[in-house]
Protein backbone atom coordinates (compact mmCIF):
# COMPACT_ATOMS: atom_id res chain seq x y z
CA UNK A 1 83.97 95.98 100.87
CA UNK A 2 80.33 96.36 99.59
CA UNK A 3 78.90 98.90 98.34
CA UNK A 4 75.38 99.82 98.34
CA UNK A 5 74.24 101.63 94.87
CA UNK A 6 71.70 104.27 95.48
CA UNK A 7 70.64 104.01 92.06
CA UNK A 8 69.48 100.25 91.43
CA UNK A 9 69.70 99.13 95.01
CA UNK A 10 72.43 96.55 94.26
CA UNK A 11 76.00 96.12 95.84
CA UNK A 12 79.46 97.14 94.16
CA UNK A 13 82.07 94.92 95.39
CA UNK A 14 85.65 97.16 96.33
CA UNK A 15 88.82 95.69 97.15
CA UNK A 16 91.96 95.85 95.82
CA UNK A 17 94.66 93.46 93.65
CA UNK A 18 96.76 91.00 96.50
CA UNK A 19 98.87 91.09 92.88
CA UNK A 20 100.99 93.87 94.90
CA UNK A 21 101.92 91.76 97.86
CA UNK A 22 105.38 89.20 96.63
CA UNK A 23 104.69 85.45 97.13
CA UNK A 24 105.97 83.67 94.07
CA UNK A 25 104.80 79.61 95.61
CA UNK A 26 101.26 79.06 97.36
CA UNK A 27 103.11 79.38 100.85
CA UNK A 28 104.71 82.29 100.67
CA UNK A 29 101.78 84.13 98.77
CA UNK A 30 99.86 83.26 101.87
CA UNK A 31 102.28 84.15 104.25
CA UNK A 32 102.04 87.61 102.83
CA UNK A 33 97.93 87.73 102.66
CA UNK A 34 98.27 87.09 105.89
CA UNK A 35 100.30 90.16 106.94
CA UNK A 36 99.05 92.19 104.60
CA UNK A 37 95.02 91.79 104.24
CA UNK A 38 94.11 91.99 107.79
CA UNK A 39 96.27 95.61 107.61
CA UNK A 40 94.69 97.04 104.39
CA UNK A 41 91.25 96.70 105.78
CA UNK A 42 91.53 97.54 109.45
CA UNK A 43 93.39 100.78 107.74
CA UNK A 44 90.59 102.02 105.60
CA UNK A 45 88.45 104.04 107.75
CA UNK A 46 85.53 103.73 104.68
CA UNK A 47 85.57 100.32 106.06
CA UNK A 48 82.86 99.03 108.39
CA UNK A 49 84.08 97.37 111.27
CA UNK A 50 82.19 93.90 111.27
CA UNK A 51 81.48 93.77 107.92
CA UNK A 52 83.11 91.41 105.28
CA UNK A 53 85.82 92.39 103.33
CA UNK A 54 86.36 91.78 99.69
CA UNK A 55 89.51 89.82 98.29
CA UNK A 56 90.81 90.65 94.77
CA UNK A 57 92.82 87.25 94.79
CA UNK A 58 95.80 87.12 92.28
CA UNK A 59 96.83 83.29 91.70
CA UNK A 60 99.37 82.18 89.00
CA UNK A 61 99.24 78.36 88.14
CA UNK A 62 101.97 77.61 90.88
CA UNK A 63 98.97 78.84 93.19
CA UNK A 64 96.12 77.01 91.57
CA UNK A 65 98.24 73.64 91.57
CA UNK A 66 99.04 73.73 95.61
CA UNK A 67 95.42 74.77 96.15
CA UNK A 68 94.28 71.52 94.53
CA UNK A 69 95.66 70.10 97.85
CA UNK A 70 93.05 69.53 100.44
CA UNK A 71 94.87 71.12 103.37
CA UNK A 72 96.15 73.75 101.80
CA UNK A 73 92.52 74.73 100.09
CA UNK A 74 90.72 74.04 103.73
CA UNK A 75 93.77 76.43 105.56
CA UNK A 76 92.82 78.97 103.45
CA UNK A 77 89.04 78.82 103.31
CA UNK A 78 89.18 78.79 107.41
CA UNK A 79 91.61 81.70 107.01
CA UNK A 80 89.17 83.73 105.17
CA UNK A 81 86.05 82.43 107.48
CA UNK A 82 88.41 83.60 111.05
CA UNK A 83 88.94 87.02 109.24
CA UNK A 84 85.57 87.51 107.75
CA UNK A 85 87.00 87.69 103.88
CA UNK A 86 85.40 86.70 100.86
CA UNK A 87 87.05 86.39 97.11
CA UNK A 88 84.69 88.26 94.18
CA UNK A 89 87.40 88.32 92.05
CA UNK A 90 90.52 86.61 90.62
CA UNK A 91 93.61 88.23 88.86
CA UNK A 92 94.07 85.28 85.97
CA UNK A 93 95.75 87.64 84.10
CA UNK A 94 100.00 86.11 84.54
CA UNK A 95 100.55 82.88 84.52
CA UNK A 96 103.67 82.52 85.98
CA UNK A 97 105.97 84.76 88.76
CA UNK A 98 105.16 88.05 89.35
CA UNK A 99 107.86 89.19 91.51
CA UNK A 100 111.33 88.86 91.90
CA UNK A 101 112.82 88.43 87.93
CA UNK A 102 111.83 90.18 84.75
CA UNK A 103 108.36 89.43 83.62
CA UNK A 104 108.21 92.10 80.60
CA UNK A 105 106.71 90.55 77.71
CA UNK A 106 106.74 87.14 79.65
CA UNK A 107 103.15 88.41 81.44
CA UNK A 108 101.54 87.03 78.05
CA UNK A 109 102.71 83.53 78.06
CA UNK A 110 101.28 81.41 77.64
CA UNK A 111 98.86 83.69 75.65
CA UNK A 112 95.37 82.22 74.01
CA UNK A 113 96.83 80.27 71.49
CA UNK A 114 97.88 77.91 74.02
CA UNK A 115 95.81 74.89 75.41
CA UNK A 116 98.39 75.68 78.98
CA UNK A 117 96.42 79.15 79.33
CA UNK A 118 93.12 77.02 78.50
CA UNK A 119 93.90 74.99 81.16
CA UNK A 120 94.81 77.05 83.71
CA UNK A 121 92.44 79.59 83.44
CA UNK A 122 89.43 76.21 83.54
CA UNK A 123 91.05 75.31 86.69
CA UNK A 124 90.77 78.58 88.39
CA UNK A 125 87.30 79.10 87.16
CA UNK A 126 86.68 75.34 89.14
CA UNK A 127 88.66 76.76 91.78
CA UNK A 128 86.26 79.80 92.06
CA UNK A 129 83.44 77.90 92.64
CA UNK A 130 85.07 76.27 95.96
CA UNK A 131 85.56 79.48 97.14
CA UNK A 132 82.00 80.81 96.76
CA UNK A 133 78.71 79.68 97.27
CA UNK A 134 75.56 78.95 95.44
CA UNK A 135 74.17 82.08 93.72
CA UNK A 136 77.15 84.25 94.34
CA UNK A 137 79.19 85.86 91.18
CA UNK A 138 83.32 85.62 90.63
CA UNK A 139 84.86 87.43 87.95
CA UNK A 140 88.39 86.67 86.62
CA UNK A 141 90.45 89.06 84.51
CA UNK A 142 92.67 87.64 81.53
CA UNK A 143 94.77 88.54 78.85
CA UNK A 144 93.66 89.97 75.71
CA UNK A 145 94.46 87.00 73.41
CA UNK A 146 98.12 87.88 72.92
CA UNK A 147 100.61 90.03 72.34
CA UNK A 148 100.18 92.29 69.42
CA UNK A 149 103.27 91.35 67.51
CA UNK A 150 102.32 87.61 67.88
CA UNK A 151 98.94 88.30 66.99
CA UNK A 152 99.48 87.65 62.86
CA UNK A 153 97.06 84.31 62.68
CA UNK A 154 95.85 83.45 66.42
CA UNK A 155 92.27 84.62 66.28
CA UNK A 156 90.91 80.99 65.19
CA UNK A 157 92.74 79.21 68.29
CA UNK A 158 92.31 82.10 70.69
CA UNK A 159 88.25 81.99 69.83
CA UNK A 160 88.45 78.33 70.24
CA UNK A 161 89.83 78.41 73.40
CA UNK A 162 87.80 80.71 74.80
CA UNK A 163 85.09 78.94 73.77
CA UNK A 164 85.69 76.38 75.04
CA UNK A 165 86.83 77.80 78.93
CA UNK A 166 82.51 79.34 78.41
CA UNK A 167 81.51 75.98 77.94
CA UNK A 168 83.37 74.90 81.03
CA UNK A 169 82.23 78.23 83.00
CA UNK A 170 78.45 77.07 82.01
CA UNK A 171 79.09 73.60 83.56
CA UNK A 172 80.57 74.76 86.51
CA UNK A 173 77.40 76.94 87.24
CA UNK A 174 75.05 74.16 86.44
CA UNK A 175 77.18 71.94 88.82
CA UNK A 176 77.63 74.16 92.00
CA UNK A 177 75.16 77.22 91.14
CA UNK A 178 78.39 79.57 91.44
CA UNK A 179 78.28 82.19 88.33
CA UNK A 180 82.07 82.47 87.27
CA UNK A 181 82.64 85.01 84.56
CA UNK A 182 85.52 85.70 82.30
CA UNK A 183 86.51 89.01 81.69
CA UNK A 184 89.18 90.19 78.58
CA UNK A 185 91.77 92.80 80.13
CA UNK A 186 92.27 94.98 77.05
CA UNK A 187 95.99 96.65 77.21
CA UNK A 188 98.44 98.93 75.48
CA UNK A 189 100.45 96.55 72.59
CA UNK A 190 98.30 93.41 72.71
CA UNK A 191 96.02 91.91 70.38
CA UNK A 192 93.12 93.80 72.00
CA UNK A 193 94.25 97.24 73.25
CA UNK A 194 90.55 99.40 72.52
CA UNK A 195 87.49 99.25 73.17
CA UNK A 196 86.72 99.28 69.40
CA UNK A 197 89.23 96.31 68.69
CA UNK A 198 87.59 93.90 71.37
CA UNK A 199 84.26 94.73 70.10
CA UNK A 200 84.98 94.18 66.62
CA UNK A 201 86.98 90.82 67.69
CA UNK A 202 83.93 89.53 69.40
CA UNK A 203 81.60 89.91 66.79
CA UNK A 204 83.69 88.48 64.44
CA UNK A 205 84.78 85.85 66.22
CA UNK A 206 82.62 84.94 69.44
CA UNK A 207 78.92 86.08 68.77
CA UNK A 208 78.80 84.96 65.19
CA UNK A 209 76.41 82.17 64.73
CA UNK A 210 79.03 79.13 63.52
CA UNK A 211 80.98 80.53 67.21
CA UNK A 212 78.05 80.06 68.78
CA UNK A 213 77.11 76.54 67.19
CA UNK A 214 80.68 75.71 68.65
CA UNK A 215 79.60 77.06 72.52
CA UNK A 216 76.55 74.50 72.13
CA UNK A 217 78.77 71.52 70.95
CA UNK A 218 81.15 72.44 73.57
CA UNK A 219 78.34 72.57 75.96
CA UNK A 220 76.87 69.64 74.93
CA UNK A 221 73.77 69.98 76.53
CA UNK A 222 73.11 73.35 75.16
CA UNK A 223 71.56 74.82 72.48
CA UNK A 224 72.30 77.87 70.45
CA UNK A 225 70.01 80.29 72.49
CA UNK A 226 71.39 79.06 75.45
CA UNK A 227 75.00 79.14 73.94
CA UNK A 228 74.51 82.77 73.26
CA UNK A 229 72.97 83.16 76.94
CA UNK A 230 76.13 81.28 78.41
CA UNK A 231 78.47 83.38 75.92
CA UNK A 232 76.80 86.83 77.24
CA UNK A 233 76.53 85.44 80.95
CA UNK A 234 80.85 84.14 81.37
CA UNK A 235 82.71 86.06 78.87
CA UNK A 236 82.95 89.67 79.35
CA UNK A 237 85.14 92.84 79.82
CA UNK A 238 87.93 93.68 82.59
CA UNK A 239 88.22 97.61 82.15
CA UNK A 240 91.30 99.35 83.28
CA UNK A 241 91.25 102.40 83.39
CA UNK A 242 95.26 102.79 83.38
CA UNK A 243 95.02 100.78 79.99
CA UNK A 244 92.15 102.83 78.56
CA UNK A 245 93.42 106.46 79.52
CA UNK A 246 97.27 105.39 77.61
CA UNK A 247 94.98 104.45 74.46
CA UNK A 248 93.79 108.44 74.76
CA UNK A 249 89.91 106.01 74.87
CA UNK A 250 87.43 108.45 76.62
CA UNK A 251 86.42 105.90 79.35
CA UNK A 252 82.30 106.61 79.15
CA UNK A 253 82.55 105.96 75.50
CA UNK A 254 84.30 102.53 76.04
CA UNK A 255 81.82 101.34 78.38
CA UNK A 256 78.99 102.74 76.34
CA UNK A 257 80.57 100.70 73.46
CA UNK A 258 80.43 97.56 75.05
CA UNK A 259 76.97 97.65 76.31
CA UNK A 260 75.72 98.74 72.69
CA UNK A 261 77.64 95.61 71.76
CA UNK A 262 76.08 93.38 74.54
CA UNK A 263 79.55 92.73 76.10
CA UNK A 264 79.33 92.68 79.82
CA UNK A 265 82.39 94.58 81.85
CA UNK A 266 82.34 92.52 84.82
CA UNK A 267 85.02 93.82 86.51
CA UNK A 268 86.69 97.56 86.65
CA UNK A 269 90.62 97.81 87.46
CA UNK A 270 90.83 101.25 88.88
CA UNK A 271 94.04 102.63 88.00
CA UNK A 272 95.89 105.82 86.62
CA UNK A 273 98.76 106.31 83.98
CA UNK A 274 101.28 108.79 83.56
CA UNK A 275 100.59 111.59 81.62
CA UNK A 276 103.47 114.71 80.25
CA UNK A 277 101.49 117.24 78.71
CA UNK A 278 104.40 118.58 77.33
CA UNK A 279 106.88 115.68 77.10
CA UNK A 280 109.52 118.76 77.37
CA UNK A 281 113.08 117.25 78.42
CA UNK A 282 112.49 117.86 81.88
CA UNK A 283 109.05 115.79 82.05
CA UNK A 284 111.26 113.33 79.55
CA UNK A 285 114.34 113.35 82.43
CA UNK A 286 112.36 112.42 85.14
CA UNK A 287 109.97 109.76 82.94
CA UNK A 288 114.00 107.38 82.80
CA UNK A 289 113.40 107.40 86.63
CA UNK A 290 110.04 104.74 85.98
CA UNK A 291 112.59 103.00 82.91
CA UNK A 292 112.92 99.32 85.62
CA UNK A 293 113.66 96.33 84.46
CA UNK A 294 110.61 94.12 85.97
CA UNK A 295 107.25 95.81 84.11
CA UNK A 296 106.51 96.36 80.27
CA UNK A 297 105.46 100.06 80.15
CA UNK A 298 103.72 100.95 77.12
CA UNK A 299 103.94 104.67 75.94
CA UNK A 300 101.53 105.93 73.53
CA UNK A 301 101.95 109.49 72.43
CA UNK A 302 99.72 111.96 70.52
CA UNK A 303 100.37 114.81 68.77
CA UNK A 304 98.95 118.17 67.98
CA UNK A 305 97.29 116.42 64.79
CA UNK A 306 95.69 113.82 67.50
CA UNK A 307 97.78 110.93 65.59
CA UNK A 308 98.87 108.18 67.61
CA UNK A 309 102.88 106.70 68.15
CA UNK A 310 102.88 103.16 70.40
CA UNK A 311 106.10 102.25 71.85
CA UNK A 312 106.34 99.12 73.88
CA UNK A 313 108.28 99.92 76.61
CA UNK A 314 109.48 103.38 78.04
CA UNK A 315 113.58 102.85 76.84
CA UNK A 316 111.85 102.91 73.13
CA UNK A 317 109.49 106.12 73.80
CA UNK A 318 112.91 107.70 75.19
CA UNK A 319 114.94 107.19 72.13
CA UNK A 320 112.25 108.55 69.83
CA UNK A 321 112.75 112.06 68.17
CA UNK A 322 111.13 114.96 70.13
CA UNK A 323 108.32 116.22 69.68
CA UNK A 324 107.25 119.32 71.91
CA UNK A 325 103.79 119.33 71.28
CA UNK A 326 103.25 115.82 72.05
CA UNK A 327 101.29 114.56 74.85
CA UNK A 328 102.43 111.20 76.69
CA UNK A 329 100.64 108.78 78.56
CA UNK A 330 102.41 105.44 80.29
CA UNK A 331 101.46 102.24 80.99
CA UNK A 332 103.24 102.65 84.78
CA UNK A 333 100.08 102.04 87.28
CA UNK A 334 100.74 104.87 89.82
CA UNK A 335 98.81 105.34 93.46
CA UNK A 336 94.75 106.14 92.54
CA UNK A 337 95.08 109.06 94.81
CA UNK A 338 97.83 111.50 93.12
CA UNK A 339 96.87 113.61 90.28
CA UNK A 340 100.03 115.48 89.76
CA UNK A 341 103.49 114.24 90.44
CA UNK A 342 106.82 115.68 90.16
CA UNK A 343 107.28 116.45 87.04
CA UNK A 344 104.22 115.22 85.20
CA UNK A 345 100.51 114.43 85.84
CA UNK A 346 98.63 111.58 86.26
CA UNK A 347 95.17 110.42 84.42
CA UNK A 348 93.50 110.21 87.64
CA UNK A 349 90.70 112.34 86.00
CA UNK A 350 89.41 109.98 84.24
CA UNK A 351 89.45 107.58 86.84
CA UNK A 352 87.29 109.97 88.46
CA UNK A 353 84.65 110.59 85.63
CA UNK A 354 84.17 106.84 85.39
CA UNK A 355 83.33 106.67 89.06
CA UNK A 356 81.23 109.74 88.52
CA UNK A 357 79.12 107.14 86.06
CA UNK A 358 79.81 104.18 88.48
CA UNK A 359 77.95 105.84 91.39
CA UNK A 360 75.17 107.12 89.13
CA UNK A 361 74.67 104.46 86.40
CA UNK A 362 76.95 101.49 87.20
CA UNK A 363 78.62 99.94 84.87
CA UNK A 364 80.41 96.93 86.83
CA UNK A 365 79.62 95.02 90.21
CA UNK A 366 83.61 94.77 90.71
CA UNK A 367 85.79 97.50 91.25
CA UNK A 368 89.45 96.38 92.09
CA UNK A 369 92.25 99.07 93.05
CA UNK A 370 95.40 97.37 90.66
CA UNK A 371 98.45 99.81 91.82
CA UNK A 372 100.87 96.72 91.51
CA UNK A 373 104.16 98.86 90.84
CA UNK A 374 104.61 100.06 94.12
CA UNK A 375 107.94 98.02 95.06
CA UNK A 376 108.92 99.73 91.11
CA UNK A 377 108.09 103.12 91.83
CA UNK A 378 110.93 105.59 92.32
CA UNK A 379 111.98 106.45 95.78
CA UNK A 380 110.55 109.37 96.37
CA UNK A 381 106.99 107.90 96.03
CA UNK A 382 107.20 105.30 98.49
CA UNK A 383 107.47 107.14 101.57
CA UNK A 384 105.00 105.24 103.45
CA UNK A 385 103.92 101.22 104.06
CA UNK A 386 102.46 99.52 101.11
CA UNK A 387 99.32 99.04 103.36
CA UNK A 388 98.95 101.98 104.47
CA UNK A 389 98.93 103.61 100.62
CA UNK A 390 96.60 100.62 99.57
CA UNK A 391 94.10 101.54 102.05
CA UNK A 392 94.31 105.45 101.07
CA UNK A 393 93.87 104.44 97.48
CA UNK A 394 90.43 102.30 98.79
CA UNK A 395 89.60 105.18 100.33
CA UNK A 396 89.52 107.97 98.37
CA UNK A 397 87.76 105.21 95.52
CA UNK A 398 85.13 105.20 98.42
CA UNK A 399 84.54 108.88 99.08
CA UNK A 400 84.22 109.36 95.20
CA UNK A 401 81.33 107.14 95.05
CA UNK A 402 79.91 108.97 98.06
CA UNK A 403 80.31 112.25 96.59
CA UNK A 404 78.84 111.26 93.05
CA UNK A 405 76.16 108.71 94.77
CA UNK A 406 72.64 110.24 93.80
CA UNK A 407 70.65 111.31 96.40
């Protein structure tokens, strides 16, 4: 849905991630879109009837390579006319299944290092651009180079590549006039997991001039002005909140980072973690509850000397010596609207305080809702449809931005 900012005049785009709705092939991924969309949005009652509704599309390279069929592309371009849906943002982010096996660890193949995730990501961004129009703006989230303990020598390739997918972004706009962006999904474990380490990496090893002499050979027609233009203008930040608030990253000095650093976020995953403050046994009892086999689940843990423990999954975190004063957060998205659960909390605060900033100073034109865990969650916290939770998380996103919306 759009949103209207009181403060510069220009529209947020809402939605949430389709990544929570099964469809492993193109045909059953639409079959579900189909059922489910339509649903989510008559449901939110922050919706106006009439108006268009945002899609936050998630499309794995089984999905790209059906949609390079003409009837399948035009079925679902008159699909989204009929229904009066529009795509602002893609979910680039895993490559392969999402539902239905393990995925773990397997979420970051192929990572950067790989001319596959080159590929695939180019073809969505060309794929983007038949989905919009001239002068309109898509943003799709990606991994953050790879994972951390494959990270030992993969800068050079994973600069390359993304290098090279700007290059192809800046042709793409000059071809169709559609503004595709690229946006790095920091997270918990991976090669870029703060604020500080993406900002460092893309300094290093994206803004420095012999990167930037690359963009303009890639480019071809470019030179290195307009390489750094084109650099600034398709390669940016995906912020998630979830994967901020684990890090213990105060989420207003993140963003404030990256615009000091000139690094656009152009997208915002609006999430919350976990969070025992105390991990006491009984907060630790009920965290083996979230322990499922599909999802890697990061725990980070501080303790009263603010030092931080990563573990990479929540089985690890378990087996880990005690420690009473220690606060946990988890990488386990949980519903945007709960800020206390069972037996622990949830970092729905911070979600809060950067919607606070959102409404009053915005920091991103895409906000996407990312609570794909639901079929993961335990029991007692599904107790109504997937839709109908979906459209309470849009809506209480919605009244947030009302209530913090200057005047």
């Amino acid at each position: 849905m759009l949103i209207r900012n009181s403060a510069n005049g220009r529209a947020t785009h809402l939605s949430y991630c389709t990544n929570i709705h099964a469809g492993n092939s193109w045909d059953e991924a639409f079959t579900t879109l189909r059922e489910n969309v339509p649903v989510v949005r008559d449901a939110c009652t922050s919706h106006v009837t009439g108006e268009p509704f945002g899609v936050g599309l998630r499309l794995s390279r089984q999905h790209v390579d059906a949609l390079q069929e003409a009837p399948r592309l035009e079925a679902f371009l008159s699909w989204l006319t009929a229904e009066n849906l529009y795509v602002f943002t893609i979910n680039g982010f895993p490559y392969g299944a999402f539902h239905g096996k393990t995925v773990k660890a397997d979420v970051y193949r192929p990572d950067w290092t790989q001319p596959e995730r080159l590929a695939y990501t180019c073809d969505l961004v060309s794929l983007a651009a038949r989905l919009s129009a001239p002068g309109q703006h898509i943003s799709i989230s990606t991994l953050p180079g790879t994972y951390k303990s494959w990270a030992s020598g993969a800068e050079p390739a994973i600069a390359e590549h993304l290098l090279e997918c700007v290059a192809h972004c800046m042709q793409v706009e000059q071809d169709t006039g559609v503004h595709v962006a690229i946006a790095i999904e920091p997270e918990p474990c991976c090669m870029l997991e703060t604020a500080d380490e993406v900002v460092d990496f893309f300094s290093r090893c994206l803004q420095s001039d012999a990167a930037l002499r690359q963009l303009a050979s890639s480019a071809r027609s470019s030179s290195v002005s307009e390489a750094r233009a084109g650099l600034s203008r398709h390669l940016g930040v995906c912020h998630d909140v979830c994967h901020s608030a684990v890090e213990f990253e105060p989420a207003l000095l993140a963003v404030d980072h990256y615009a000091a650093a000139g690094i656009p976020v152009f997208k915002i995953q609006l999430s919350s973690a976990l969070k025992l403050a105390p991990a006491d046994a009984d907060a630790r009892a009920a965290l083996a509850a979230f322990d499922e086999p599909v999802y890697l689940h990061q725990v980070v843990r501080r303790n009263s000397r603010d030092e931080l423990q990563r573990y990479t999954d929540i089985t690890e975190a378990l087996k880990a010596d005690a420690d009473l004063e220690a606060e946990w957060r988890v990488h386990f998205h949980v519903p945007v609207f709960l800020d206390v659960m069972e037996e622990f909390g949830t970092t729905q605060s911070i979600l809060a305080e950067l919607l606070d900033r959102q409404a009053s100073q915005p920091v991103s034109p895409h906000l996407e809702i990312e609570t794909y865990t639901w079929d993961v969650l335990p029991e007692a916290y599904r107790g109504i449809p997937v839709t109908e939770a979906i459209a309470r998380e849009l809506d209480w996103v919605h009244a947030r931005l009302e209530q913090s919306s200057p005047a």
